[in-house]
Protein backbone atom coordinates (compact mmCIF):
# COMPACT_ATOMS: atom_id res chain seq x y z
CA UNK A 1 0.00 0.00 0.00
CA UNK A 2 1.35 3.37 -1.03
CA UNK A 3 1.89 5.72 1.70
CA UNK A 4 -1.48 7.40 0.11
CA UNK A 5 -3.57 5.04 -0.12
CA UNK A 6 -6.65 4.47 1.78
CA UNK A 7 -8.39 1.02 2.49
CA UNK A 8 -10.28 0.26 0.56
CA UNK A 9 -14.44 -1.28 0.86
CA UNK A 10 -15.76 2.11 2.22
CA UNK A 11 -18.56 1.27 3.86
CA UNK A 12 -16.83 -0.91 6.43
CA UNK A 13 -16.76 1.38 9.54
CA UNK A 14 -13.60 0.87 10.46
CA UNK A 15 -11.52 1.73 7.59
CA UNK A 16 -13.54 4.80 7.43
CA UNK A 17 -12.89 5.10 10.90
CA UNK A 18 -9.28 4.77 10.20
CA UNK A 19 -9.50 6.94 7.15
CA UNK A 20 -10.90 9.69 8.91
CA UNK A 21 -8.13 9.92 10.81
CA UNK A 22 -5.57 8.69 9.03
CA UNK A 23 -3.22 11.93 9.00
CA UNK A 24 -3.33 12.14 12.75
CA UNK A 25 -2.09 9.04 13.18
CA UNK A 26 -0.01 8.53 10.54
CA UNK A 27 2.03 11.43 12.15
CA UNK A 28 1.15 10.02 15.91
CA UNK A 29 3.06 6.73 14.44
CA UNK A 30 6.02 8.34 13.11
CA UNK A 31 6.78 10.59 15.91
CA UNK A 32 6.30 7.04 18.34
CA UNK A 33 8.78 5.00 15.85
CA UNK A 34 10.56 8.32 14.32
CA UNK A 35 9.88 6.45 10.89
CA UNK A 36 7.44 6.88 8.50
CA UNK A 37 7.79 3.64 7.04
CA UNK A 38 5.80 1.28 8.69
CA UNK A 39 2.98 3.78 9.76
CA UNK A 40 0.93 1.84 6.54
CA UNK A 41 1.35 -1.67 8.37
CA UNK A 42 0.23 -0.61 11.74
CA UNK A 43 -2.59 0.64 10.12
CA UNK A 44 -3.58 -2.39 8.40
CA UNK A 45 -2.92 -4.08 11.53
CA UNK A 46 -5.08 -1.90 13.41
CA UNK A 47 -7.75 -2.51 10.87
CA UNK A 48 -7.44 -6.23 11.47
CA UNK A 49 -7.68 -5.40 15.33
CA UNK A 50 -10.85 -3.25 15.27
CA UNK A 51 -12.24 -6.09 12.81
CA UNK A 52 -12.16 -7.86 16.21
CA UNK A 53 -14.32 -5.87 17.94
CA UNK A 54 -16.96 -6.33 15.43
CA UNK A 55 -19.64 -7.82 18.02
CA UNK A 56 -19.48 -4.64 20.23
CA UNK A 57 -22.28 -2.45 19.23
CA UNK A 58 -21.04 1.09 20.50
CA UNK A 59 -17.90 2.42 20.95
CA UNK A 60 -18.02 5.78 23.46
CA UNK A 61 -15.28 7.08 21.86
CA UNK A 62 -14.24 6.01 18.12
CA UNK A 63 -11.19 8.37 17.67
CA UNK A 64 -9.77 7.38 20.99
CA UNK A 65 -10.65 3.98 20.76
CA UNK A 66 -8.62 3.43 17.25
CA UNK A 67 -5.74 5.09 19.05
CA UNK A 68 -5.57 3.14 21.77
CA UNK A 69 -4.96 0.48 19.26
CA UNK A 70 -2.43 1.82 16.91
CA UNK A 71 -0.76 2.97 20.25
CA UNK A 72 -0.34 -0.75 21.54
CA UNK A 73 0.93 -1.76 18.11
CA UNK A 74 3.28 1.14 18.52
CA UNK A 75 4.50 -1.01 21.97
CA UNK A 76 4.50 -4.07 19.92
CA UNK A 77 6.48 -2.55 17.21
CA UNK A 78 8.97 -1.12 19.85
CA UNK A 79 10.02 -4.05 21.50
CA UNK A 80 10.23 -6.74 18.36
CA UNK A 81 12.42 -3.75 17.59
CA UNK A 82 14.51 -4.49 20.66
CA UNK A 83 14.64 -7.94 20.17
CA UNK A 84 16.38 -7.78 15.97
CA UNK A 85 19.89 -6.99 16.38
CA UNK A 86 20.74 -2.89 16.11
CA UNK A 87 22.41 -2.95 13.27
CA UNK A 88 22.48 -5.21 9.94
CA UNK A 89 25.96 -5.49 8.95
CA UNK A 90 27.15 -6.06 5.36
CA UNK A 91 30.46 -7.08 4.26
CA UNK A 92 32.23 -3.89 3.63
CA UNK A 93 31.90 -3.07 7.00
CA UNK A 94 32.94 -6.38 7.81
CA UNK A 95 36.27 -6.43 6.23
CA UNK A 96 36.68 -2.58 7.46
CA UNK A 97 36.73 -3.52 11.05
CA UNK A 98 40.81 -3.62 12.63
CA UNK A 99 41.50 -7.37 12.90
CA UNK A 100 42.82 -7.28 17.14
CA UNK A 101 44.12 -10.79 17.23
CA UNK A 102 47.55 -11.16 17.95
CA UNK A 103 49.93 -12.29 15.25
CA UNK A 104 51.14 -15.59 15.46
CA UNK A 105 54.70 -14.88 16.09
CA UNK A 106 53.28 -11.90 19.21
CA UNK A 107 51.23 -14.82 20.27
CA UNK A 108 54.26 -17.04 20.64
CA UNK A 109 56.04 -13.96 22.25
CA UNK A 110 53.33 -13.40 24.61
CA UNK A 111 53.34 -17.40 25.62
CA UNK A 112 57.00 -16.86 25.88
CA UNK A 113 56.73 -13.98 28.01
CA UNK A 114 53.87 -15.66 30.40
CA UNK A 115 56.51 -18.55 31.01
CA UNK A 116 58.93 -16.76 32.21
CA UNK A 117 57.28 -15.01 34.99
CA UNK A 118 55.68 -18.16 35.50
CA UNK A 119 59.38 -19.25 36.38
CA UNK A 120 60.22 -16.18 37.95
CA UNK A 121 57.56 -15.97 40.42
CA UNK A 122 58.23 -19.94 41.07
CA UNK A 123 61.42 -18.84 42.33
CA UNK A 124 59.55 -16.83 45.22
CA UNK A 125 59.11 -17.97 48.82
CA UNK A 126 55.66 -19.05 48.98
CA UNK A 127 54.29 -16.14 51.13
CA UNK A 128 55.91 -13.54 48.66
CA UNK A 129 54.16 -15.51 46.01
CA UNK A 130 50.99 -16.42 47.77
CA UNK A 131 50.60 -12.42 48.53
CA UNK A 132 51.40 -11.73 44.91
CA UNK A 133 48.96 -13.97 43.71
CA UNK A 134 46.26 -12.83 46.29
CA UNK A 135 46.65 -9.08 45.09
CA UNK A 136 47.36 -9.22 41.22
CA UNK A 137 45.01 -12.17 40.28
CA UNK A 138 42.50 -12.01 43.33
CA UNK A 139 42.47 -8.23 43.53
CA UNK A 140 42.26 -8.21 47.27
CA UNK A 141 43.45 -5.70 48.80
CA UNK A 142 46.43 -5.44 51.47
CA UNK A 143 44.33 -5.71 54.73
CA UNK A 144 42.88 -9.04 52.96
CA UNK A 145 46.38 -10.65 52.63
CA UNK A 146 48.01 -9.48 55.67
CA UNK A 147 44.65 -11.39 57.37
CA UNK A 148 44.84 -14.10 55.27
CA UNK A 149 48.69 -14.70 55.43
CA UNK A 150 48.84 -13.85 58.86
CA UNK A 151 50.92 -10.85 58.54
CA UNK A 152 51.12 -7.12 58.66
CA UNK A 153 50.10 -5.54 55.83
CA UNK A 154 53.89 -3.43 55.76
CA UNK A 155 54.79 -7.08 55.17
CA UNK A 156 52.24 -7.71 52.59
CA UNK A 157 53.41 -4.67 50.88
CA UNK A 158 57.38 -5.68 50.86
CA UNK A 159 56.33 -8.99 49.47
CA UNK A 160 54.07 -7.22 46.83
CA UNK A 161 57.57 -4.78 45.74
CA UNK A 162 60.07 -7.98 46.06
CA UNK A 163 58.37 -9.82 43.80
CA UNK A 164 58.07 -6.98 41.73
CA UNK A 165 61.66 -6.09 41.57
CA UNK A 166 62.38 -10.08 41.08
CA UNK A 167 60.09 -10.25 37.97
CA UNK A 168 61.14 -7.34 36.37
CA UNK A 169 65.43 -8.40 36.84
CA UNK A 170 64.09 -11.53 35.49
CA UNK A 171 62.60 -10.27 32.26
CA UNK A 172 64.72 -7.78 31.74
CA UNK A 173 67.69 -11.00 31.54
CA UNK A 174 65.69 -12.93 29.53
């Protein structure tokens, strides 16, 4: 249906219902959806909807009564909305996006890199490495340790900077 065109069969009430006031809520539809585009649809659908309502003899209020309807196909349309993905993509953009995986030969030099801290920090006494664990990996803070370790947290803090220092003289051999 062209964005003109009104239903057809005029002596059905409710497409002259609709008809009557088709400009109102053509514009009540596109400032809901901020599209004109499927104002026709939810038109026809609201036609289908009144069509419903065929065995009620009176309506109080026609006008508000069709927009009550082409207002709760306005919900509908809203949330199928929701539910489609936000954007279609196409293959252009695709192949446009930056490709952030790592290269294989950064990808060996990261695995290289992981092993030796690995080794480093296996060469820590346990609470040095425990506490480094606890804080870097764990993300608890010092108070947390020092309770956990069953030491200050002054101590907690010199383990945190020795194995620091010990990873970075390691790497920086390597």
């Amino acid at each position: 249906m062209s964005k003109n065109n009104v239903l057809k069969f005029p002596s059905d009430p409710f497409i002259l219902l609709i008809n009557q006031h088709r400009a109102e809520l053509n514009r009540f539809i596109t400032r809901k959806i901020g599209t004109n585009e499927m104002s026709e649809d939810i038109l026809q659908d609201a036609y289908l909807r009144l069509q419903q309502y065929s065995s009620i003899t009176t309506i109080d209020n026609p006008r508000a009564f069709v927009f009550r309807i082409v207002a709760n196909l306005v919900i509908d349309y809203q949330r199928s909305a929701n539910n489609r993905l936000p954007h279609d993509t196409d293959e252009a953009v695709l192949h446009s996006l930056a490709d952030n995986t790592a290269q294989p030969d950064e990808q060996y030099l990261a695995v290289q890199r992981l092993e030796m801290i690995n080794a480093a920090l296996a060469e820590l006494p346990d609470k040095c490495r425990l506490a480094f664990y606890l804080h870097r990996i764990e993300g608890r803070s010092h108070a947390e340790i020092a309770e956990q370790l069953h030491i200050s947290t002054s101590m907690v803090a010199k383990h945190l900077f020795k194995a620091m220092i010990h990873c970075r003289e390691r790497l920086k051999n390597q």
